[in-house]
Protein backbone atom coordinates (compact mmCIF):
# COMPACT_ATOMS: atom_id res chain seq x y z
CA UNK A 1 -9.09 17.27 -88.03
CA UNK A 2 -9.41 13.68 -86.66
CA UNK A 3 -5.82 13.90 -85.52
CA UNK A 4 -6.22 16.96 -83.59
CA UNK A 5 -9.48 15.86 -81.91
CA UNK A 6 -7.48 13.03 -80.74
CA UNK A 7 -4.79 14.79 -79.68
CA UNK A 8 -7.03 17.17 -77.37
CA UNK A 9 -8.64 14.11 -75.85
CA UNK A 10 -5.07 12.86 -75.22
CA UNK A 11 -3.81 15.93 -73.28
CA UNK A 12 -7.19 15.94 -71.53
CA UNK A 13 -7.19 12.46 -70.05
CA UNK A 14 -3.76 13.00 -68.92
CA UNK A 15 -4.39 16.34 -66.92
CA UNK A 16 -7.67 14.26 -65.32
CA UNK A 17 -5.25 11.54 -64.46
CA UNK A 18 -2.74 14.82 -62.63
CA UNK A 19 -5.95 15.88 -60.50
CA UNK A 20 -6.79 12.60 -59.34
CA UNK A 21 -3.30 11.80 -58.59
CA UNK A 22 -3.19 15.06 -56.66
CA UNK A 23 -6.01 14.87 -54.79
CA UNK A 24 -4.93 11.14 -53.51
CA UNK A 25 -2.05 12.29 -52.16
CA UNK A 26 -4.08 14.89 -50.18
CA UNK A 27 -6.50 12.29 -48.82
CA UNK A 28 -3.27 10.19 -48.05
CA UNK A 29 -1.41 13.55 -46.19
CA UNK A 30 -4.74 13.77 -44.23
CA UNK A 31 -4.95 9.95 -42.83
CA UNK A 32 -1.54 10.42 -41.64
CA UNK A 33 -1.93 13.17 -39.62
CA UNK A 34 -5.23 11.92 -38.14
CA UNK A 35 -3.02 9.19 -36.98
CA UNK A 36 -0.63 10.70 -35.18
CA UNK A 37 -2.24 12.21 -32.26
CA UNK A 38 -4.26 8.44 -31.73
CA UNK A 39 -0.75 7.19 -31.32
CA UNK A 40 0.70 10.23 -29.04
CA UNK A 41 -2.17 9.62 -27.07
CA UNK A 42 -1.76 6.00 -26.48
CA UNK A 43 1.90 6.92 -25.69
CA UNK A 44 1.05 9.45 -23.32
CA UNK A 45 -1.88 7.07 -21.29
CA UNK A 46 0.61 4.40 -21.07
CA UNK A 47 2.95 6.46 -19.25
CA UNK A 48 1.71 8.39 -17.22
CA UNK A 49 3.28 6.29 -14.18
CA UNK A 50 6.56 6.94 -15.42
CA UNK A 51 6.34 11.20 -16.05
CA UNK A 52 10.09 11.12 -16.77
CA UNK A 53 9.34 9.21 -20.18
CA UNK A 54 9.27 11.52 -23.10
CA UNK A 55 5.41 11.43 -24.66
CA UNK A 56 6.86 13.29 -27.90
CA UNK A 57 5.04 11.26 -31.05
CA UNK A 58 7.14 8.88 -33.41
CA UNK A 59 8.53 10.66 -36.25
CA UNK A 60 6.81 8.13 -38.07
CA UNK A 61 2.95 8.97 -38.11
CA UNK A 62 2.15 5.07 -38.32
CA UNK A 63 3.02 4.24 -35.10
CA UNK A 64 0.82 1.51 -33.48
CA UNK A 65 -1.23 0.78 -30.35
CA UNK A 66 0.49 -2.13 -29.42
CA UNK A 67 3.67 -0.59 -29.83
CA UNK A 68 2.87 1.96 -28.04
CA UNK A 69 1.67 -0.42 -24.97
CA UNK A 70 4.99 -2.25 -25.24
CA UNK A 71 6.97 0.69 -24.63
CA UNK A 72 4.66 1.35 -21.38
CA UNK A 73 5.47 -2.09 -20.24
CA UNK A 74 9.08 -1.12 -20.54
CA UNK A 75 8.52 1.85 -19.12
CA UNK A 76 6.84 0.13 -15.86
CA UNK A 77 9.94 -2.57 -16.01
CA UNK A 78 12.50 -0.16 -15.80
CA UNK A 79 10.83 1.40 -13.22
CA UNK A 80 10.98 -1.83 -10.83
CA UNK A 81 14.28 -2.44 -11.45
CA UNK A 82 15.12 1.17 -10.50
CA UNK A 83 13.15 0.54 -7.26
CA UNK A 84 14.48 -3.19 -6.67
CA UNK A 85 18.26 -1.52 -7.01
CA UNK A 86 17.40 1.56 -4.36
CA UNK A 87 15.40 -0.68 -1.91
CA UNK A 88 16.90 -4.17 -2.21
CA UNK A 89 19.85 -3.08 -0.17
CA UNK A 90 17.67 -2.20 3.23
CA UNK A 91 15.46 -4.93 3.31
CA UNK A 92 16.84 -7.55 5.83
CA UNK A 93 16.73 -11.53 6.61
CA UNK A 94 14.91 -12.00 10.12
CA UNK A 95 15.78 -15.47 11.45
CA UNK A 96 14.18 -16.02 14.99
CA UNK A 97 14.43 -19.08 17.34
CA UNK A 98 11.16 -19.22 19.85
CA UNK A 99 10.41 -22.25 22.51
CA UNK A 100 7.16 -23.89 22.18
CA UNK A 101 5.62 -26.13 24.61
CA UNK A 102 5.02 -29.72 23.75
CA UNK A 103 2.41 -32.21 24.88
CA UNK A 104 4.81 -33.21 27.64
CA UNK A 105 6.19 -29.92 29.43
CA UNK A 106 9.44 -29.38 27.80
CA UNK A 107 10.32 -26.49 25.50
CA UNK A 108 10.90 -27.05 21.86
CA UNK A 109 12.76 -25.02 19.50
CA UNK A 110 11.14 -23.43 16.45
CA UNK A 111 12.87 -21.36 14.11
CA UNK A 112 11.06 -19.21 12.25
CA UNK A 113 11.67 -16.64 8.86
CA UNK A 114 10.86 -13.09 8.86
CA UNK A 115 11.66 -9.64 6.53
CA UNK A 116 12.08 -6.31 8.18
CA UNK A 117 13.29 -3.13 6.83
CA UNK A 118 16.10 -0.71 7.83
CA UNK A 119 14.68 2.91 8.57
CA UNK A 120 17.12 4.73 10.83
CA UNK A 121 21.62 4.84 10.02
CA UNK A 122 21.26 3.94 13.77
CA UNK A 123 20.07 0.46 12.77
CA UNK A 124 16.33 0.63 13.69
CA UNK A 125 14.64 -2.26 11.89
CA UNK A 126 10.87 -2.24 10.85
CA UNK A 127 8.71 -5.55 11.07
CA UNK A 128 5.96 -7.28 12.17
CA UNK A 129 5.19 -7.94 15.48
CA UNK A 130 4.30 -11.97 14.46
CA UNK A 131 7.68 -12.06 12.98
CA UNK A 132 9.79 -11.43 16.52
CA UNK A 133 7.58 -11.07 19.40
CA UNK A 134 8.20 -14.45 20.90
CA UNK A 135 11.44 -14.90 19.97
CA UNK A 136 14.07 -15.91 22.06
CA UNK A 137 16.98 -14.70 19.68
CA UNK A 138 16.90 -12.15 16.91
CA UNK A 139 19.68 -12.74 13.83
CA UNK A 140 19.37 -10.12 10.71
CA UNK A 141 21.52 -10.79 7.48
CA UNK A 142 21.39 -8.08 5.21
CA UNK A 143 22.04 -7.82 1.67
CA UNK A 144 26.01 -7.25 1.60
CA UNK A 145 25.93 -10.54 3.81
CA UNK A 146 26.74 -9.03 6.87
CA UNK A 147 25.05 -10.84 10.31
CA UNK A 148 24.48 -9.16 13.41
CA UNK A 149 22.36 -10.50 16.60
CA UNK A 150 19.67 -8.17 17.13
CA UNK A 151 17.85 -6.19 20.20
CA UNK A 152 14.08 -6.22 20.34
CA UNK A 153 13.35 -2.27 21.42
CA UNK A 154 9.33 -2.63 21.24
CA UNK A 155 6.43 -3.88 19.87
CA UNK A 156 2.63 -3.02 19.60
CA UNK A 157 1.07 -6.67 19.00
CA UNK A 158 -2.73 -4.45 18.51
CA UNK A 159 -0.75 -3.02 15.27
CA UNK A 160 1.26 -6.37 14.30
CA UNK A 161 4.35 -3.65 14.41
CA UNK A 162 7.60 -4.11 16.09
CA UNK A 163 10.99 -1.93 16.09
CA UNK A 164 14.31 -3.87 16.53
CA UNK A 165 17.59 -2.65 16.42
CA UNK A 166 21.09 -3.66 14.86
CA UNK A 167 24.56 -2.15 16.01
CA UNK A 168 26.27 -1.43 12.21
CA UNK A 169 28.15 0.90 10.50
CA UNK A 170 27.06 2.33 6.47
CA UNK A 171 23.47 0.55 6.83
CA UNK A 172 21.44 1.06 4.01
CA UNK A 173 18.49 2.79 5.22
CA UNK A 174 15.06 3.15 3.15
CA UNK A 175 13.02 5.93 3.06
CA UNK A 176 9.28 6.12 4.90
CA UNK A 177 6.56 7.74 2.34
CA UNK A 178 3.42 9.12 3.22
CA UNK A 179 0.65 6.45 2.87
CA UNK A 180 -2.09 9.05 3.12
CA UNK A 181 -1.14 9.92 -0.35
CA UNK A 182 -1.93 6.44 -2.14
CA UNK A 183 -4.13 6.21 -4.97
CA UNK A 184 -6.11 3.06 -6.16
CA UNK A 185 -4.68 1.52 -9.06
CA UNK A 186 -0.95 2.88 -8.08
CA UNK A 187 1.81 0.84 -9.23
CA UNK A 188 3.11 -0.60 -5.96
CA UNK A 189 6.15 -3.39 -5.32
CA UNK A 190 6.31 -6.03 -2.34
CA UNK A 191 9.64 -7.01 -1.14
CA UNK A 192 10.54 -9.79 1.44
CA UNK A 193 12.12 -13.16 1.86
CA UNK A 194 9.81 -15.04 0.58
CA UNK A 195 9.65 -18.97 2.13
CA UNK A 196 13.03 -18.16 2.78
CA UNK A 197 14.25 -18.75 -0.64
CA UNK A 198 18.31 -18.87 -0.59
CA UNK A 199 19.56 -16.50 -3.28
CA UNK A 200 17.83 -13.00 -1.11
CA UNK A 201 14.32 -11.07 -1.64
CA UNK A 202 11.91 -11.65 -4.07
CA UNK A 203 10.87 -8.58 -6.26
CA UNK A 204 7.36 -8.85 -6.72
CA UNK A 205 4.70 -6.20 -8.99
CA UNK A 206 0.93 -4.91 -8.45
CA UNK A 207 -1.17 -2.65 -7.83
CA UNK A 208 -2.95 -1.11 -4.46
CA UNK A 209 -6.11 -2.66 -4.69
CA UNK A 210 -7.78 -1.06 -2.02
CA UNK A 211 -7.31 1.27 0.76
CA UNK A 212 -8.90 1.33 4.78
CA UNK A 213 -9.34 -2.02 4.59
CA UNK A 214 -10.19 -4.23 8.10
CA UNK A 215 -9.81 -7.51 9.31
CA UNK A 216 -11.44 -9.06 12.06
CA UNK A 217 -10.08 -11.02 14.76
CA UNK A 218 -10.99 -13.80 13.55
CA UNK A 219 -9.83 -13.87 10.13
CA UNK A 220 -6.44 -12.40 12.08
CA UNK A 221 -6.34 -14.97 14.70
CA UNK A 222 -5.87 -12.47 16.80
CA UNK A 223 -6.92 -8.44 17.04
CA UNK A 224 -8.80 -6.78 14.69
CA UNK A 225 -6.82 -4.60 11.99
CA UNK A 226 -7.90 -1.58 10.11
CA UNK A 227 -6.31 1.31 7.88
CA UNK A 228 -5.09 -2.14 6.26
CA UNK A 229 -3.65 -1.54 1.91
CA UNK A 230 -4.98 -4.27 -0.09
CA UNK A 231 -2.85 -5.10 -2.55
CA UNK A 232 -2.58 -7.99 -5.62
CA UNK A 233 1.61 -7.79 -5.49
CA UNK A 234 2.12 -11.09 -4.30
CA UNK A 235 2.90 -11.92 -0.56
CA UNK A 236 3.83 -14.95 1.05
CA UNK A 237 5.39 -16.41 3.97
CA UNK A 238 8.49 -15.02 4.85
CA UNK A 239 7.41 -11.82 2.99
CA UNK A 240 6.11 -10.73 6.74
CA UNK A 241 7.71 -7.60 7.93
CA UNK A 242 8.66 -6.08 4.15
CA UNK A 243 8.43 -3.35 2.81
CA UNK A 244 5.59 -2.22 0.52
CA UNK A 245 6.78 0.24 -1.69
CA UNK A 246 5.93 2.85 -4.27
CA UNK A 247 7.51 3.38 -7.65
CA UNK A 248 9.47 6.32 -6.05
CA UNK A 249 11.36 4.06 -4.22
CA UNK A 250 9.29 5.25 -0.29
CA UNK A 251 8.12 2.56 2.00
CA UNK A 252 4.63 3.12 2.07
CA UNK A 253 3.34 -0.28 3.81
CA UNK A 254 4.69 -3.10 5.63
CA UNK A 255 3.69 -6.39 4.83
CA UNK A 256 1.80 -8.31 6.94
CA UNK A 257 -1.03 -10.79 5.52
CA UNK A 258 -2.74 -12.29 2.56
CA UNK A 259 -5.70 -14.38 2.28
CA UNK A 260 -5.27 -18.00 1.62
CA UNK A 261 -8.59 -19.12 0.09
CA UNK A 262 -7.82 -16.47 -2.64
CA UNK A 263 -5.63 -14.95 -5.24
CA UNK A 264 -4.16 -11.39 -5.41
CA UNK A 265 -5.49 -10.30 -2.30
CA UNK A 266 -2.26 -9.26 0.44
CA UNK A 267 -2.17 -6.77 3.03
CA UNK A 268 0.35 -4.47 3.99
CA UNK A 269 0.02 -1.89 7.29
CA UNK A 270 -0.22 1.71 6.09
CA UNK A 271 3.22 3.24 6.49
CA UNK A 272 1.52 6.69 8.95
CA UNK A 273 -0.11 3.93 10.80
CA UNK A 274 3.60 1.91 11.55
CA UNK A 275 5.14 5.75 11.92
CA UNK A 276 3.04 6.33 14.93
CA UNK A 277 4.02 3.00 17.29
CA UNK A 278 7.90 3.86 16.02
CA UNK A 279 7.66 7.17 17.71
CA UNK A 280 6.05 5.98 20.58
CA UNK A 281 8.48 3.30 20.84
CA UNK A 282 11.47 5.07 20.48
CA UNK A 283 10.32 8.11 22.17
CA UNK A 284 8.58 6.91 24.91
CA UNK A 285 5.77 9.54 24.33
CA UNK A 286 2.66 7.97 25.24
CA UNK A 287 -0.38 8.21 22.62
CA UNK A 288 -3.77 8.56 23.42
CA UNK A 289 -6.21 5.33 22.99
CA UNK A 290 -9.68 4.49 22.90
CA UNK A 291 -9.55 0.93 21.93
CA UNK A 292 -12.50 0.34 18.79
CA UNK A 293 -11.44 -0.79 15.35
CA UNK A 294 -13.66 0.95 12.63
CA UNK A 295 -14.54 1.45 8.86
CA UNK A 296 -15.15 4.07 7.00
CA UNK A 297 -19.19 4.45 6.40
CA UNK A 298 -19.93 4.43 2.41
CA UNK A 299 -23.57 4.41 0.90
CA UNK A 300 -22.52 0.89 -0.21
CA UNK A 301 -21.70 -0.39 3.61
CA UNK A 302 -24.86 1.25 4.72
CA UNK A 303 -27.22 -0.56 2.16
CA UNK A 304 -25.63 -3.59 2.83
CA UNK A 305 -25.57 -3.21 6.88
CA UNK A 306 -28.89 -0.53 6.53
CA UNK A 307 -27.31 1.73 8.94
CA UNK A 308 -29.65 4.25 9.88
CA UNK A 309 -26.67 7.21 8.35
CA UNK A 310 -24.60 7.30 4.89
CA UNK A 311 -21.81 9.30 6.43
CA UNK A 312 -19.44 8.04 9.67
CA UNK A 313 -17.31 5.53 11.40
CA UNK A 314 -19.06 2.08 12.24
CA UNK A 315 -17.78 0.23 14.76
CA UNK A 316 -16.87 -3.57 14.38
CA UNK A 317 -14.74 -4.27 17.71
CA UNK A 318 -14.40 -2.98 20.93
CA UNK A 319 -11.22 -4.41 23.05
CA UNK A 320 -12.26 -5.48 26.46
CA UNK A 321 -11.84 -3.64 29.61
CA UNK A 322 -10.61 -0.75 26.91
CA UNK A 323 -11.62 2.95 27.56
CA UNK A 324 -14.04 2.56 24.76
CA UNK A 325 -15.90 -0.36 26.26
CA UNK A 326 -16.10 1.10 30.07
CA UNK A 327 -17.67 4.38 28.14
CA UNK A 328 -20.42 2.19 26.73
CA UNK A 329 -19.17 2.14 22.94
CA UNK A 330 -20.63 -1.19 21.16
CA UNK A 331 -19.87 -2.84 17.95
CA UNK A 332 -22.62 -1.59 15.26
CA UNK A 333 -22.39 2.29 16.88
CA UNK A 334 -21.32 4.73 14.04
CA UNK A 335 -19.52 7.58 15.87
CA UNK A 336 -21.13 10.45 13.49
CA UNK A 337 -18.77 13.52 15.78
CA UNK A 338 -16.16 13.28 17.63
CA UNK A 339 -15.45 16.86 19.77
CA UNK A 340 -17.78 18.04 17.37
CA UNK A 341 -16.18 17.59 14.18
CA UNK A 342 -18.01 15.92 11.79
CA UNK A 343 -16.23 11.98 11.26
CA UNK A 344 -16.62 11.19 7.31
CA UNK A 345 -13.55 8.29 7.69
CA UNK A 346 -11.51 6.53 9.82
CA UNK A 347 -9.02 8.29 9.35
CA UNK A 348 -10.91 11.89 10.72
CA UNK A 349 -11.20 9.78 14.09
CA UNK A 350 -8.02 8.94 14.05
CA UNK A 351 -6.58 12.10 13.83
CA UNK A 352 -9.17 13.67 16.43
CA UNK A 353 -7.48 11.02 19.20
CA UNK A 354 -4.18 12.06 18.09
CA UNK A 355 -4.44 15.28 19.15
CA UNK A 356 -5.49 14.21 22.81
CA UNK A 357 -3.07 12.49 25.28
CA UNK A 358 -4.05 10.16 28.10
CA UNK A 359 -6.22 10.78 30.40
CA UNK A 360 -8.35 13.33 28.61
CA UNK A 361 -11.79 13.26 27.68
CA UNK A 362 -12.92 12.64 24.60
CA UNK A 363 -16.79 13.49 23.47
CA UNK A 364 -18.44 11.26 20.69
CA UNK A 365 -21.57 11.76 19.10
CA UNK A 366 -22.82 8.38 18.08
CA UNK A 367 -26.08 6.77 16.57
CA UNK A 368 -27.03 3.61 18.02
CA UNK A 369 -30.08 1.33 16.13
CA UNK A 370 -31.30 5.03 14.52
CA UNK A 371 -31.23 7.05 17.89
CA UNK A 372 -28.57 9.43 18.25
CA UNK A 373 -26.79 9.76 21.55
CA UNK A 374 -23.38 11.53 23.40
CA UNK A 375 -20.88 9.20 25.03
CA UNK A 376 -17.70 10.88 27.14
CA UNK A 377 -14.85 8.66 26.80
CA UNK A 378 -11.61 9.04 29.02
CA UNK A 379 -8.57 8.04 26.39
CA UNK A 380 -5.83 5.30 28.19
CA UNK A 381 -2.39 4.93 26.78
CA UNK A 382 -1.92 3.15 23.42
CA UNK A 383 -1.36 -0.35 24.36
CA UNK A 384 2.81 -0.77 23.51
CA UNK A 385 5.66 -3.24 24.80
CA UNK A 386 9.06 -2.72 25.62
């Protein structure tokens, strides 16, 4: 009787030991697959600057964070290279010899390093106007080591742009985006001759930091600039005239500035902004002007300037003698209409004088010190040299 009790017991404890078995594989089965989509989704964040990259989960359900971040930041680094290989090939060595006056009357000769970047098969070159305005000769290397003397065709020193011109055959030409479309936080990359290393460009990475940005004339040392990307891809001398470009491989800025007292903070002219003096240059099709430099109007600026409105375009320059300032337009007037449209950027100005040549009239609706008044302007010719 004993024996069989014991038996019974036996056979008992060893089905009990089956179910728990059992059911710990179950709560193992479960953890796994609760794992996998933290890891797909980790995988899928990472890369979403890169769509081509497969988001598709590891076979293996125990696939980590980290990993998964490490194969973003491969992701990102192949997609430089990629852009480095497609771009590298257009941007061009500006070397430029200028005469500056000494102490005692005679001329001295400077030579200076710039970047620029091919646009047109006909050899157009993009810069800055810094780089060659006041240069007596022009000399552009490009990447395959060919030299060629070069022909200045125009420049807009208001814009910092200037269009120069080579006489080649098979240039490598870039391709002009559409900075309208930037995002902040986009993956962007600078390239230029920076200090005029030997050995070609310099490749460098960030991100756009801002957008619309302005800079005064005096932390220019010279004209006000607006529509400005701010950017934390690093830019240094020789980097001037570069392009700035997206992960696509399009020119969407050209380089032009960076702030000395701080770190990560570059500027690059909006690529639409550039497009606009290369037509006019090259087309001789005069574009309306009315001679302010503006910013956008966010709740932000007005509580820190307390404008009087939360929606606009403030003015912070007005060029002298331009048809803004004979008009009466001030620095500190927010232009709330222009021909009636409601202005919620810079960019809605913009556009409105855009679509007006010189000579016509332009009607702005503007509040001054919290009293709104109507100002007729009559648009000049955007200021350009050829």
């Amino acid at each position: 009787m004993r024996a069989r009790i014991a038996s019974l017991f036996i056979v008992l404890m060893l089905v009990f030991s089956m179910v728990l078995t059992a059911c710990s594989s179950r709560q193992a089965t479960a953890t796994s697959t609760n794992t996998s989509p933290t890891a797909a989704t980790a995988v899928t964040s990472t890369t979403t600057t890169t769509p081509a990259t497969s988001t598709t989960p590891n076979a293996s359900s125990g696939q980590s964070t980290s990993a998964a971040a490490s194969a973003g930041s491969q992701d990102l680094s192949t997609a430089v290279e990629a852009v480095a290989q497609k771009v590298l090939p257009s941007v061009v060595y500006i070397s430029v010899r200028t005469v500056s006056p000494t102490a005692f009357g005679f001329g001295q000769v400077v030579q200076g390093v710039g970047s620029g970047v091919i646009f047109d098969p006909k050899g157009y070159i993009l810069t800055n106007d810094h780089v060659v305005g006041d240069a007596q000769s022009i000399t552009v290397v490009l990447s395959d080591g060919r030299k060629f003397q070069a022909q200045l065709i125009g420049r807009s020193p208001q814009n910092d742009i200037a269009v120069i011109k080579i006489d080649g055959t098979n240039l490598p030409v870039a391709t002009l985006g559409d900075s309208d479309q930037l995002k902040i936080g986009q993956w962007v990359v600078a390239i230029g001759n920076a200090l005029g290393l030997e050995g070609g460009p310099t490749v460098t990475v960030g991100i756009v930091s801002a957008l619309n940005r302005t800079l005064s004339a005096q932390e220019t040392g010279g004209t006000t600039m607006e529509h400005l990307i701010q950017t934390d891809a690093a830019i240094n001398p020789g980097n001037s005239g570069g392009p700035l470009v997206d992960l696509n491989g399009n020119v969407i800025g050209i380089n032009t500035a960076k702030i000395q007292s701080a770190e990560g903070i570059g500027f690059a002219i909006a690529i639409n902004q550039a497009k606009q003096i290369v037509q006019q240059l090259l087309s001789g099709t005069p574009q309306g002007y009315l001679g302010v430099a503006g910013v956008t109007v966010t709740p932000a600026l007005a509580a820190r300037y307390n404008l009087p409105v939360n929606q606009g375009v403030l003015i912070v320059d007005v060029s002298p003698g331009s048809p803004a300032a004979q008009a009466g337009l001030r620095p500190g007037d927010v232009v709330i209409q222009a021909d009636g449209k409601n202005m919620t950027s810079i960019s809605d100005l913009e556009q409105v004088i855009r679509s007006h040549k010189p000579g016509d009239k332009l009607t702005l609706t503007i509040n001054r010190n919290g009293q709104q008044q109507t100002i007729t302007a009559t648009l000049g010719q955007a200021p350009v040299i050829k």
